[in-house]
C-alpha atoms as a PDB file:
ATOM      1  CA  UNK A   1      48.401 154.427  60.467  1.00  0.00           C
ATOM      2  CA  UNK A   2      50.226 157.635  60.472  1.00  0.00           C
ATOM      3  CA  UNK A   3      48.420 161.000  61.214  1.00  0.00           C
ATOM      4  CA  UNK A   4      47.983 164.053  58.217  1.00  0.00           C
ATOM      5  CA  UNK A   5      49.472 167.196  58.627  1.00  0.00           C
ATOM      6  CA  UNK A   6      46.222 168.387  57.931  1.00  0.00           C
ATOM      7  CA  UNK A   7      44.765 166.710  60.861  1.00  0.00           C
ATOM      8  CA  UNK A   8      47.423 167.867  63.091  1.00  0.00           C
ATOM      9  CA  UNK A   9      46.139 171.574  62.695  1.00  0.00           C
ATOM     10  CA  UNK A  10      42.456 171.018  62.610  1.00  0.00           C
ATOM     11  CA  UNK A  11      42.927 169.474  66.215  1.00  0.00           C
ATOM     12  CA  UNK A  12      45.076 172.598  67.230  1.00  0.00           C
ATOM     13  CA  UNK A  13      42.973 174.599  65.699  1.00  0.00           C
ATOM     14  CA  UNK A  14      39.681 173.128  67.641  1.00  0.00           C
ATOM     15  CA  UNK A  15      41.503 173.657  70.728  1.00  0.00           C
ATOM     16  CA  UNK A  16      42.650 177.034  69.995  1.00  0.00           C
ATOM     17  CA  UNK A  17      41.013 178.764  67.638  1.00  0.00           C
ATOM     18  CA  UNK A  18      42.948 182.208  67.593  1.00  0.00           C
ATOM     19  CA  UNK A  19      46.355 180.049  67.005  1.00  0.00           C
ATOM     20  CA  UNK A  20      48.851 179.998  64.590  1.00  0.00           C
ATOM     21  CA  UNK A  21      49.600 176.846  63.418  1.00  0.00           C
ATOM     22  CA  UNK A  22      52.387 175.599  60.785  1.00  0.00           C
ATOM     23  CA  UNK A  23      53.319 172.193  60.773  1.00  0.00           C
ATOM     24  CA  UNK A  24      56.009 170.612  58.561  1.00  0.00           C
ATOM     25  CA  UNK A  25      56.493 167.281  57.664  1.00  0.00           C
ATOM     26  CA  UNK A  26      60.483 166.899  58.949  1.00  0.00           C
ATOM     27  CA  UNK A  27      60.991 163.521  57.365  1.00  0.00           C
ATOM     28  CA  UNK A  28      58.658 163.577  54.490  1.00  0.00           C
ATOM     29  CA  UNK A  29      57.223 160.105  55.974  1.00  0.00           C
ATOM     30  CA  UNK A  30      54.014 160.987  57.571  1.00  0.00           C
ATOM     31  CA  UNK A  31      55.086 160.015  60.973  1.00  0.00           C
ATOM     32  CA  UNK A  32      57.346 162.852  61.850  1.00  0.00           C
ATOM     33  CA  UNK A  33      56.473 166.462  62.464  1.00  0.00           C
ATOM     34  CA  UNK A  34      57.555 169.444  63.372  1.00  0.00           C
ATOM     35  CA  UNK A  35      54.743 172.663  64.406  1.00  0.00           C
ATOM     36  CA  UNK A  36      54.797 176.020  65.754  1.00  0.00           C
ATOM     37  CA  UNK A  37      51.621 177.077  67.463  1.00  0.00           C
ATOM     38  CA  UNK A  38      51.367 180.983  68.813  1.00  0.00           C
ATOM     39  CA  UNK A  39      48.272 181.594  70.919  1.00  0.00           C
ATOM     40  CA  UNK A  40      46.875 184.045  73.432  1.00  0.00           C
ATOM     41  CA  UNK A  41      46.033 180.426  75.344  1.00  0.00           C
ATOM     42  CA  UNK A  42      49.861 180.730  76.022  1.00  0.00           C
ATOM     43  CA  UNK A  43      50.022 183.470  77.998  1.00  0.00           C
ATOM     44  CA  UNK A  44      51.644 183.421  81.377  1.00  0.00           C
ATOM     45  CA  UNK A  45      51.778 179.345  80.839  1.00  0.00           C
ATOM     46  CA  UNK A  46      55.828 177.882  81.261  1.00  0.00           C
ATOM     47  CA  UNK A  47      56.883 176.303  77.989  1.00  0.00           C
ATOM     48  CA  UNK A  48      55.871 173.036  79.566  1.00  0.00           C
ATOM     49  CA  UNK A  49      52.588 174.034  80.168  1.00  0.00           C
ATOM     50  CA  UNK A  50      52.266 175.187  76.877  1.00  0.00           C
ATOM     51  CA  UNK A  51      53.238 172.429  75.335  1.00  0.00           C
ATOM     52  CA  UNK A  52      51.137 169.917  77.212  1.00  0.00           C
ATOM     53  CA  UNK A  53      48.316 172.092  76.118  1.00  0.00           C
ATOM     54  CA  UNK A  54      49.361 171.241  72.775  1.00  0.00           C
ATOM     55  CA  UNK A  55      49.005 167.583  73.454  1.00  0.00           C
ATOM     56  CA  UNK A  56      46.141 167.390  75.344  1.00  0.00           C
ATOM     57  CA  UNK A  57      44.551 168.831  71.977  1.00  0.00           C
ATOM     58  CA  UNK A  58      45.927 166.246  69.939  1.00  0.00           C
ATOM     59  CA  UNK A  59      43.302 164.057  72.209  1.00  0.00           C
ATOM     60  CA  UNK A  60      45.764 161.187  72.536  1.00  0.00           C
ATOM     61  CA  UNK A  61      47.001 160.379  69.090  1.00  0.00           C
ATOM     62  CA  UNK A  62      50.693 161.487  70.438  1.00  0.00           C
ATOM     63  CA  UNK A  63      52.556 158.546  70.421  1.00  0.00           C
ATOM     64  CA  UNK A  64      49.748 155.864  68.629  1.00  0.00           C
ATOM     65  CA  UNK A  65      49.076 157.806  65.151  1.00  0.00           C
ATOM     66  CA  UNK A  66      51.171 160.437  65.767  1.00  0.00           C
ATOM     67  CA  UNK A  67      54.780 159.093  66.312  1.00  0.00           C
ATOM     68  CA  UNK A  68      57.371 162.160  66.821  1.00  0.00           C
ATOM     69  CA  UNK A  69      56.463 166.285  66.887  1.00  0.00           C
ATOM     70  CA  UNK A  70      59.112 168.885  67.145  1.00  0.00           C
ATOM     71  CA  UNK A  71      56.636 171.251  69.285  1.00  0.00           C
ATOM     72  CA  UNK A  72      57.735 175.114  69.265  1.00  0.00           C
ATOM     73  CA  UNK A  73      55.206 177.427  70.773  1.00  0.00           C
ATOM     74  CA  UNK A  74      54.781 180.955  71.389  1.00  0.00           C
ATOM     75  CA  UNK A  75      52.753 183.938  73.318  1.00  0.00           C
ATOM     76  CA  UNK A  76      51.873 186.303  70.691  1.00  0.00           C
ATOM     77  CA  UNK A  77      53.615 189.488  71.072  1.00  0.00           C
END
């Protein structure tokens, strides 16, 4: 079963609650997603690290629910 955009931010959100969080459905099926999360969490973390921060708070749906996500993230300035 695919995974709700919805539920894609409340688990971002959870994890870091000062964050900025769009995410876009990119093929309008439910499976594949794009997001852009800005957080103070990011700060002096590589993009790696930021992103694996990202998936750690999507508490292993990546890849079972959650198929594909286009993952941009951000410092805020």
């Amino acid at each position: 079963m695919a995974m709700a955009g919805p539920d894609i931010e409340r688990l971002i959100k959870e994890a870091f609650p000062d964050a900025q969080v769009i995410v876009v459905d990119l093929a309008g099926d439910g499976d594949h997603y794009g997001a852009r999360v800005t957080s103070a969490a990011f700060v002096g973390k590589s993009r790696i690290q930021q992103h694996q921060m990202v998936y750690n708070a999507l508490q292993g749906h990546m890849g079972g629910a959650l198929h594909a996500l286009a993952l941009e993230t951000a410092a805020p300035k």
